[in-house]
N, C-alpha and C. Protein backbone atom coordinates (compact mmCIF):
# COMPACT_ATOMS: atom_id res chain seq x y z
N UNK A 1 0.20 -34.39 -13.23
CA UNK A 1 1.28 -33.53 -13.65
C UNK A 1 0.73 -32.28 -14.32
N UNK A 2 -0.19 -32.41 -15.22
CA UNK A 2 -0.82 -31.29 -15.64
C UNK A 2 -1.52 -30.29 -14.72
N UNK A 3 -2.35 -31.14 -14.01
CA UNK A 3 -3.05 -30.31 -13.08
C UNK A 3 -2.24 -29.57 -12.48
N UNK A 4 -0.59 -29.98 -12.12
CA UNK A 4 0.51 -29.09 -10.93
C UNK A 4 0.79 -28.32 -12.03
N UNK A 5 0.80 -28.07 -13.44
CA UNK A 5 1.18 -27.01 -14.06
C UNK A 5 0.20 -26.46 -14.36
N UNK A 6 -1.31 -26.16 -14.17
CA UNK A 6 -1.94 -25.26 -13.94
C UNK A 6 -2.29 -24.30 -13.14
N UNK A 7 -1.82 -24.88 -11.63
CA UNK A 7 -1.81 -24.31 -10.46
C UNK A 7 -0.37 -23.89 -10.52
N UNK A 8 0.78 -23.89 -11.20
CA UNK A 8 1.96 -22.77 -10.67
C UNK A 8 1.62 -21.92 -11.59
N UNK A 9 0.85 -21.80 -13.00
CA UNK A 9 0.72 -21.27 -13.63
C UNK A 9 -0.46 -20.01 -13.08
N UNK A 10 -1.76 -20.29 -12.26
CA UNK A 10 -2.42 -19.56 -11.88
C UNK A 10 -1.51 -18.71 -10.19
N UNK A 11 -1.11 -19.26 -9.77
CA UNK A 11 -0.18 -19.07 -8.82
C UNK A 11 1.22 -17.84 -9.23
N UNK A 12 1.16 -18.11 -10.25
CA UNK A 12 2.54 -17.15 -10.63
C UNK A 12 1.93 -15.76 -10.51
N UNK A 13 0.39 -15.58 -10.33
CA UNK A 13 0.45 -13.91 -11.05
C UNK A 13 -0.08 -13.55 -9.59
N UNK A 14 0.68 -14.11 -8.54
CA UNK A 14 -0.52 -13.78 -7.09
C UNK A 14 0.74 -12.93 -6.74
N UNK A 15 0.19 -11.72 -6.57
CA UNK A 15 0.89 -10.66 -5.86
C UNK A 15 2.38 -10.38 -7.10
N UNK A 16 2.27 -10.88 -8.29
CA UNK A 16 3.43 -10.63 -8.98
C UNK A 16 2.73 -9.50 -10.67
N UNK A 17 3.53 -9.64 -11.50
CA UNK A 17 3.27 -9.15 -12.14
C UNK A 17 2.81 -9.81 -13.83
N UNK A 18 2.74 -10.57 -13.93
CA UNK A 18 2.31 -11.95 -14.82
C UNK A 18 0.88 -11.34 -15.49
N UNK A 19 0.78 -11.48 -16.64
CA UNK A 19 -0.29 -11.06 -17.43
C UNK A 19 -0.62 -12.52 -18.28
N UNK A 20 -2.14 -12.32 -18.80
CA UNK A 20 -2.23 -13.82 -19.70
C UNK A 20 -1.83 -12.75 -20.82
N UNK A 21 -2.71 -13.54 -22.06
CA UNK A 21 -2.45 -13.72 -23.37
C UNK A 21 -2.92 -12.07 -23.81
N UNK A 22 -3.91 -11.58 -23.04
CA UNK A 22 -4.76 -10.14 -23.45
C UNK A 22 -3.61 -9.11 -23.44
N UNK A 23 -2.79 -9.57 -22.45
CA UNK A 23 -2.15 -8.59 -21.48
C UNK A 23 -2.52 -7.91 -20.30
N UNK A 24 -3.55 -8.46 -19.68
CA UNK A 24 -4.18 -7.88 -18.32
C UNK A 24 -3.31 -8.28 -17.01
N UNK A 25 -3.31 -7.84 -16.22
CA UNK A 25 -2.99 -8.02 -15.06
C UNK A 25 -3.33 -9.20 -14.06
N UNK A 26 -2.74 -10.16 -13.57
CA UNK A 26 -3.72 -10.84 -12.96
C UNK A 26 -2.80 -10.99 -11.45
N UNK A 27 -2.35 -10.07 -11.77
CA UNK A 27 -1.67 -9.85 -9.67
C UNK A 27 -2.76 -10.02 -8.49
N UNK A 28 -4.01 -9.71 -9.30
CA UNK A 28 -4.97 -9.26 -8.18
C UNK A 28 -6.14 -10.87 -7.88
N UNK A 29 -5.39 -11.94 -9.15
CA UNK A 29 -6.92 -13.19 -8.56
C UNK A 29 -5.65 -14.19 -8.25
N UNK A 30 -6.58 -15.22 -7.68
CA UNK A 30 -5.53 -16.57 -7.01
C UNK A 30 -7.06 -17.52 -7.43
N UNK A 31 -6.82 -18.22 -8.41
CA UNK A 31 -7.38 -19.10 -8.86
C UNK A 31 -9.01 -18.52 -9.71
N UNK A 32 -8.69 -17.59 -10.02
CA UNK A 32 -9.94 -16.90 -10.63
C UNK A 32 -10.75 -15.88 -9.74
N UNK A 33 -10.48 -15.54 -8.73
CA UNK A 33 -10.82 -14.78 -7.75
C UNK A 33 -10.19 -13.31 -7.63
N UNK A 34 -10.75 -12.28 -6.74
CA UNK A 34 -9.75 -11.28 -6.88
C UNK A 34 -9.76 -11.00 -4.90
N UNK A 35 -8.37 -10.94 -4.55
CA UNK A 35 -7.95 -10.76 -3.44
C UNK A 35 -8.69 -10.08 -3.01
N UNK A 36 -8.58 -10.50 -1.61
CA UNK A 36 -9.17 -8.87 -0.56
C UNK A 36 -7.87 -7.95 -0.36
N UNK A 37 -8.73 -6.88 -1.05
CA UNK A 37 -8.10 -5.61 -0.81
C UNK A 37 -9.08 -4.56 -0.51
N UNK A 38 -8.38 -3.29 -0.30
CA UNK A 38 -8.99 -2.20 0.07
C UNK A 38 -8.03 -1.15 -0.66
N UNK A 39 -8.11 -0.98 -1.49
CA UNK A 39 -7.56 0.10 -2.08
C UNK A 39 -7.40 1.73 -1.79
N UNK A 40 -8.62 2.14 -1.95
CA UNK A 40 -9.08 3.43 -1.87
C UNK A 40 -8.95 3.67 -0.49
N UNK A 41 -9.23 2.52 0.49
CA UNK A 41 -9.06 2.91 2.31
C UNK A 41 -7.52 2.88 2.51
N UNK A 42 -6.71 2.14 1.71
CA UNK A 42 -4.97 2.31 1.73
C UNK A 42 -4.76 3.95 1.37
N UNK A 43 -5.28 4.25 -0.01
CA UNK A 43 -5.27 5.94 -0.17
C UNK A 43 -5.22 6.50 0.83
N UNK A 44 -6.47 6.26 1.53
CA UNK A 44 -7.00 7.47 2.30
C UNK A 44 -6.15 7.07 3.55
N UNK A 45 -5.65 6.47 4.21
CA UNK A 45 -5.17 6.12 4.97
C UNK A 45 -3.44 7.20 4.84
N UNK A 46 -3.08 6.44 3.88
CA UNK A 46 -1.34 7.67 3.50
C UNK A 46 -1.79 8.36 3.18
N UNK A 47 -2.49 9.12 2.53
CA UNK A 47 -3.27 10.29 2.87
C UNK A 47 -3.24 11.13 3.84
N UNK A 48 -3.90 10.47 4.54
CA UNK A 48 -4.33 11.05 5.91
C UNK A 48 -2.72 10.98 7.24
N UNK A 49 -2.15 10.23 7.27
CA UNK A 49 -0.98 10.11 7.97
C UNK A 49 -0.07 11.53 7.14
N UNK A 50 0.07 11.87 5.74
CA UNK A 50 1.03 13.08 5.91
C UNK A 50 -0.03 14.31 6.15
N UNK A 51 -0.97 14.22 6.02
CA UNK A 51 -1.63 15.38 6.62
C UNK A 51 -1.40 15.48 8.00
N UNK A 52 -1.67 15.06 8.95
CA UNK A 52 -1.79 14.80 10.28
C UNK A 52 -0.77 14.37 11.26
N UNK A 53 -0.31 15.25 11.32
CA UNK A 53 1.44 14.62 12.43
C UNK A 53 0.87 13.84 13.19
N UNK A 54 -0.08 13.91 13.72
CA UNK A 54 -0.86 12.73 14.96
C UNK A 54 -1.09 11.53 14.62
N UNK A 55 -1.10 11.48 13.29
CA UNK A 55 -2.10 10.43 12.86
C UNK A 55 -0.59 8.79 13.22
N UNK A 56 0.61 8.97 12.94
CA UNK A 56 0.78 7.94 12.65
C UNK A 56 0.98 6.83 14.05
N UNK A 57 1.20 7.18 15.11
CA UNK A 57 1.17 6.66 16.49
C UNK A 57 -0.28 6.14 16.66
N UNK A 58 -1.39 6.52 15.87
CA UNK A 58 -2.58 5.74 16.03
C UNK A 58 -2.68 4.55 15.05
N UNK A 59 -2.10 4.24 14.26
CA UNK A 59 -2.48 3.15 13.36
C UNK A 59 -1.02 2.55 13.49
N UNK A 60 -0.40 2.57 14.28
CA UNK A 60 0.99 1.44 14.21
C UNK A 60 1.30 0.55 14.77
N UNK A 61 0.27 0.28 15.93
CA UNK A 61 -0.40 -1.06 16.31
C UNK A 61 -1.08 -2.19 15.16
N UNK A 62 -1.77 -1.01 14.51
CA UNK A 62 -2.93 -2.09 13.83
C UNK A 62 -2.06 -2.22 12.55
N UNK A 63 -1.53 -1.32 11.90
CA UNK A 63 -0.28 -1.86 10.33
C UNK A 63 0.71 -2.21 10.42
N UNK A 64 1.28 -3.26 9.64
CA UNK A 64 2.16 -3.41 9.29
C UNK A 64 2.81 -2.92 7.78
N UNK A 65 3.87 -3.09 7.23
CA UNK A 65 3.85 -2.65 5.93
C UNK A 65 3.14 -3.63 4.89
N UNK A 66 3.49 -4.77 5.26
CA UNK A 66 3.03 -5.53 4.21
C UNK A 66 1.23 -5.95 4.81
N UNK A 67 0.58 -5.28 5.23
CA UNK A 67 -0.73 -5.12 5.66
C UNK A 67 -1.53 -4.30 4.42
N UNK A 68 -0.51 -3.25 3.66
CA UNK A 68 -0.91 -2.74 2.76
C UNK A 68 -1.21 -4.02 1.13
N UNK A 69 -1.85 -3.92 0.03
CA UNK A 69 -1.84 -4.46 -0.79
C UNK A 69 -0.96 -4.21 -1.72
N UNK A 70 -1.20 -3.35 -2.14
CA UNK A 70 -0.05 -2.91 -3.50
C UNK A 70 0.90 -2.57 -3.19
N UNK A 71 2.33 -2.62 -3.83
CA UNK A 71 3.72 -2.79 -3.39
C UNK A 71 4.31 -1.02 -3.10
N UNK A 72 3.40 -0.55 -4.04
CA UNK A 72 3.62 0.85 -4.09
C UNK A 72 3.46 1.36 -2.52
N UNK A 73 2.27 1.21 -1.92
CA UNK A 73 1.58 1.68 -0.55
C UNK A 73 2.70 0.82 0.62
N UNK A 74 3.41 -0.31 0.24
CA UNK A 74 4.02 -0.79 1.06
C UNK A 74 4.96 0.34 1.11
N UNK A 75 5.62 0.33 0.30
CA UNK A 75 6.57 1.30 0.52
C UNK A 75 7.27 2.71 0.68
N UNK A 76 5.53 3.29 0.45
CA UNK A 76 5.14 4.37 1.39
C UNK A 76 5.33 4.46 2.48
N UNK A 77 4.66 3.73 3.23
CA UNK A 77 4.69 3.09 4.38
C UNK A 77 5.80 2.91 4.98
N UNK A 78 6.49 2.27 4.58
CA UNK A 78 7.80 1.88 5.20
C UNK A 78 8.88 3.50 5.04
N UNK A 79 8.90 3.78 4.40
CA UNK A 79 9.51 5.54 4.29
C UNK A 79 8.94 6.37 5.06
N UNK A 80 7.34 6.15 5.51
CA UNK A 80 7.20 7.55 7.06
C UNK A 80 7.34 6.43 8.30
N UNK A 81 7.31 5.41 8.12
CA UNK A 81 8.03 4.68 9.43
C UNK A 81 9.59 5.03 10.12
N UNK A 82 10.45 4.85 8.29
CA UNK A 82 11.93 5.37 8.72
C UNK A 82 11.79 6.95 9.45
N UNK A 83 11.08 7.58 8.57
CA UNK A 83 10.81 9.08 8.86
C UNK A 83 10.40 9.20 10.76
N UNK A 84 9.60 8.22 10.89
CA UNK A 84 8.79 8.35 12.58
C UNK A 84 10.12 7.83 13.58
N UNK A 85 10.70 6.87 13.00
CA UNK A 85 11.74 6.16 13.85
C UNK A 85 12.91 6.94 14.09
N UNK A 86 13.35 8.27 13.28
CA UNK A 86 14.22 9.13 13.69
C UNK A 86 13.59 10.22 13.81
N UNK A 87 12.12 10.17 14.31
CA UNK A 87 11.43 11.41 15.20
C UNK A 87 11.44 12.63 14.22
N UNK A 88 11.81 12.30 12.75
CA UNK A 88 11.27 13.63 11.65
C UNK A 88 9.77 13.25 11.59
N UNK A 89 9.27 14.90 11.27
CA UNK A 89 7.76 15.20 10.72
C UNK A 89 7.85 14.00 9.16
N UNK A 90 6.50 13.95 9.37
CA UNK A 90 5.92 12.96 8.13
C UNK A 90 5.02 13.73 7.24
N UNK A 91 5.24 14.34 6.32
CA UNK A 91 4.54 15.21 5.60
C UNK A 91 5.25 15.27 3.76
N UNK A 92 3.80 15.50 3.09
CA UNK A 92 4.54 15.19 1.58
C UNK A 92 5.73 15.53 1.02
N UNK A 93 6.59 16.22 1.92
CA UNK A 93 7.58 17.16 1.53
C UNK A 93 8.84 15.49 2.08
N UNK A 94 8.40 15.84 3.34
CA UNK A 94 9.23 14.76 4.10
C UNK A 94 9.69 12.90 3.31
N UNK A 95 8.26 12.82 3.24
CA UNK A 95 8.17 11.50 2.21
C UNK A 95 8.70 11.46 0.92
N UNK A 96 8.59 12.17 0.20
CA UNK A 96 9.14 12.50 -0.88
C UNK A 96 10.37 12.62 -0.94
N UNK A 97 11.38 13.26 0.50
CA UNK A 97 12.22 13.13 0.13
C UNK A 97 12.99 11.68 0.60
N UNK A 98 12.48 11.09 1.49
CA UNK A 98 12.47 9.62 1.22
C UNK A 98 12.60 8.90 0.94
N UNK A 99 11.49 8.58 -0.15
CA UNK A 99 11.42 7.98 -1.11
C UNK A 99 12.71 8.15 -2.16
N UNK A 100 12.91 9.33 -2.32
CA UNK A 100 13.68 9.63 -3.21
C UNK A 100 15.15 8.98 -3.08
N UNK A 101 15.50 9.18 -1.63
CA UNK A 101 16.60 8.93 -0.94
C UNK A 101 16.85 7.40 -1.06
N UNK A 102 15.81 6.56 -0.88
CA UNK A 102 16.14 5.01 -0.79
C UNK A 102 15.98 4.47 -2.44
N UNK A 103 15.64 5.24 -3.71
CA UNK A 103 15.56 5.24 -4.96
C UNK A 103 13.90 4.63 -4.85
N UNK A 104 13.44 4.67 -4.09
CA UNK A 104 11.45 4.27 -4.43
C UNK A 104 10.71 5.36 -5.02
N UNK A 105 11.04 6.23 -5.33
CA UNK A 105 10.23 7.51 -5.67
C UNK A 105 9.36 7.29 -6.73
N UNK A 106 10.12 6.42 -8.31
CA UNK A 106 9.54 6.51 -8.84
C UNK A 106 9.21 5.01 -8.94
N UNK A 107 8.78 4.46 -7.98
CA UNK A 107 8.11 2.67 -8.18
C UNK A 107 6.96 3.13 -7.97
N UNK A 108 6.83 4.03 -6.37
CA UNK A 108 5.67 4.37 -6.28
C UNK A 108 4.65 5.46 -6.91
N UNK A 109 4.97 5.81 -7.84
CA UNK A 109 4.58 6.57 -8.71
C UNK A 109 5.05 7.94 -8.77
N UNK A 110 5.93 8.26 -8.20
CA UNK A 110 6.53 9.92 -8.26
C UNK A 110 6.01 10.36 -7.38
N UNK A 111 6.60 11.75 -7.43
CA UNK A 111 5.65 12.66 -6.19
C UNK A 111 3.97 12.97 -6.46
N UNK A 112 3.63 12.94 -7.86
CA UNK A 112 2.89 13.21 -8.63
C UNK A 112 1.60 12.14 -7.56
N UNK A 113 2.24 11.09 -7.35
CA UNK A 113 1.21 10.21 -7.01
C UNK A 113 0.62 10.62 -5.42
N UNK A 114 1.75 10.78 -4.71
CA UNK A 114 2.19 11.08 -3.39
C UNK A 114 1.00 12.54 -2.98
N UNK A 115 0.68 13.20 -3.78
CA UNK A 115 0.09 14.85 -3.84
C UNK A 115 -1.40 13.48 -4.05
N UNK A 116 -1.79 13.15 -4.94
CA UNK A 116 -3.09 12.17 -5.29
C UNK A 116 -3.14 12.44 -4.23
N UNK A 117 -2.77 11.69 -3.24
CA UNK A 117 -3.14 10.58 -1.74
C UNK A 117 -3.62 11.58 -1.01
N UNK A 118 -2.63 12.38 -0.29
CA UNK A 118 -3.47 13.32 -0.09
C UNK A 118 -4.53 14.43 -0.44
N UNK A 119 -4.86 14.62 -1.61
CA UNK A 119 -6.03 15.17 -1.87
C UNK A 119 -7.17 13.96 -2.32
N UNK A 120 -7.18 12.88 -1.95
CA UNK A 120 -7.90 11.87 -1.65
C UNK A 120 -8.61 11.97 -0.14
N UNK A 121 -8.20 12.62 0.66
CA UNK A 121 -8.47 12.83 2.35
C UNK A 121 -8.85 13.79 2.44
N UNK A 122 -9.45 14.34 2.91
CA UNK A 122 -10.07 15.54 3.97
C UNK A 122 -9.13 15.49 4.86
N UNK A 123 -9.26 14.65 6.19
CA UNK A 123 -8.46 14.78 7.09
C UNK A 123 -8.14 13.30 7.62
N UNK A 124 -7.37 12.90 8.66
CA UNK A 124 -7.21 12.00 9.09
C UNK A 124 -8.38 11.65 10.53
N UNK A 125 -9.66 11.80 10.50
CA UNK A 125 -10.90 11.60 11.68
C UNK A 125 -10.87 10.26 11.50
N UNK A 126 -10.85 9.30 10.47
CA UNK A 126 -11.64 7.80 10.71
C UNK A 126 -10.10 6.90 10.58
N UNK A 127 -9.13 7.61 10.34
CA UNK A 127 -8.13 6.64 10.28
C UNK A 127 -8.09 5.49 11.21
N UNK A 128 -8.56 5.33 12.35
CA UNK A 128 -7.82 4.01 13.21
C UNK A 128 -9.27 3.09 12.34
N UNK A 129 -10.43 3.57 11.89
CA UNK A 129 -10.96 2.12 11.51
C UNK A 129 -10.57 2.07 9.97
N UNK A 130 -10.15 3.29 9.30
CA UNK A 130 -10.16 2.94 7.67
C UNK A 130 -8.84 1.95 8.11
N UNK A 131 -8.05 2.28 9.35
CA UNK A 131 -6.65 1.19 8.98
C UNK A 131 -6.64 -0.43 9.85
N UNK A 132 -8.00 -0.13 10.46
CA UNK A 132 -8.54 -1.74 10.71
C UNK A 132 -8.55 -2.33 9.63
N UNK A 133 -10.03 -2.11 8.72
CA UNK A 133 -10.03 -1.97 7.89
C UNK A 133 -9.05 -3.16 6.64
N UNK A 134 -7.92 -2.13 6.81
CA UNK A 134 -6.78 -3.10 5.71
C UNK A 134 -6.46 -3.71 6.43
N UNK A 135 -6.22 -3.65 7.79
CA UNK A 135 -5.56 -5.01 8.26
C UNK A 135 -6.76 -6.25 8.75
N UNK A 136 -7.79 -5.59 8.49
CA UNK A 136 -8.70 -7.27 8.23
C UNK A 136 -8.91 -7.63 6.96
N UNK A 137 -8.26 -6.68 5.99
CA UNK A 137 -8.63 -7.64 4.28
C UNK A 137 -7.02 -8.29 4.18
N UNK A 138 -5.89 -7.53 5.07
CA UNK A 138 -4.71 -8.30 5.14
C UNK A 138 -4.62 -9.89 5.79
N UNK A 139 -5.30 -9.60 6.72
CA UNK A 139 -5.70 -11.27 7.15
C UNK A 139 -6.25 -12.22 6.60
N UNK A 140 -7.47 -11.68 5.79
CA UNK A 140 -8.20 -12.28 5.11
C UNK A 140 -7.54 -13.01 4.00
N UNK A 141 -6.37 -11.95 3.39
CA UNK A 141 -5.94 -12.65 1.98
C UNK A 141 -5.02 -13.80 2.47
């Protein structure tokens, strides 16, 4: 019985928001471990998709939304999808207003964050493997 309340207890902070006693975060381990993720290749990835009108017809085979890690990037994601699926441009202007529109603007950190991402990229050249990439640390987890 104890042992099953240690494991919902380490279990509660997987992919949620559950802190111990410090107050740290522990969204990111599942039994003392820390998930596969790819963070910085998720950046560069939305990044690189509002730079690049081309870019998003190349990685929409290989992503899904929830392929991304953090809830924020999911739902990036899912806002230049709506954006692609009624054939509007995908660009920070576009997303933003988006976001704004479905009330995600400020989960995912504002526009403030949205400007980051792209000046995280140069351009969109390696996107189809940076977005392999997450979708093999998505499998993995």
């Amino acid at each position: 019985m104890a042992d099953q309340k240690d494991t919902d207890k380490k279990l509660s902070g997987v992919r949620g928001r559950s802190s111990n006693k410090r107050g740290e975060d522990l969204s990111n381990y599942v039994f003392g471990k820390v998930q596969p993720q790819a963070v910085p290749l998720e950046e560069a990835v939305l990044g690189a998709l509002m730079l690049d009108k081309e870019a998003l017809p190349i990685v929409l085979d290989i992503l899904r939304s929830d392929s991304f890690y953090l809830d924020a990037h999911q739902l990036i994601y899912k806002a230049m999808l709506r954006l692609f699926e009624k054939s509007q441009p995908i660009d920070l202007l576009t997303v933003t207003e988006s976001l704004k529109k479905s009330g995600d603007l400020e989960a995912v950190g504002g526009p403030y964050y949205l400007v980051e991402l792209t000046n995280k990229v140069a351009s969109a050249a390696n996107i189809e493997y940076h977005a392999r990439l997450i979708a093999q640390k998505y499998v993995q987890r």
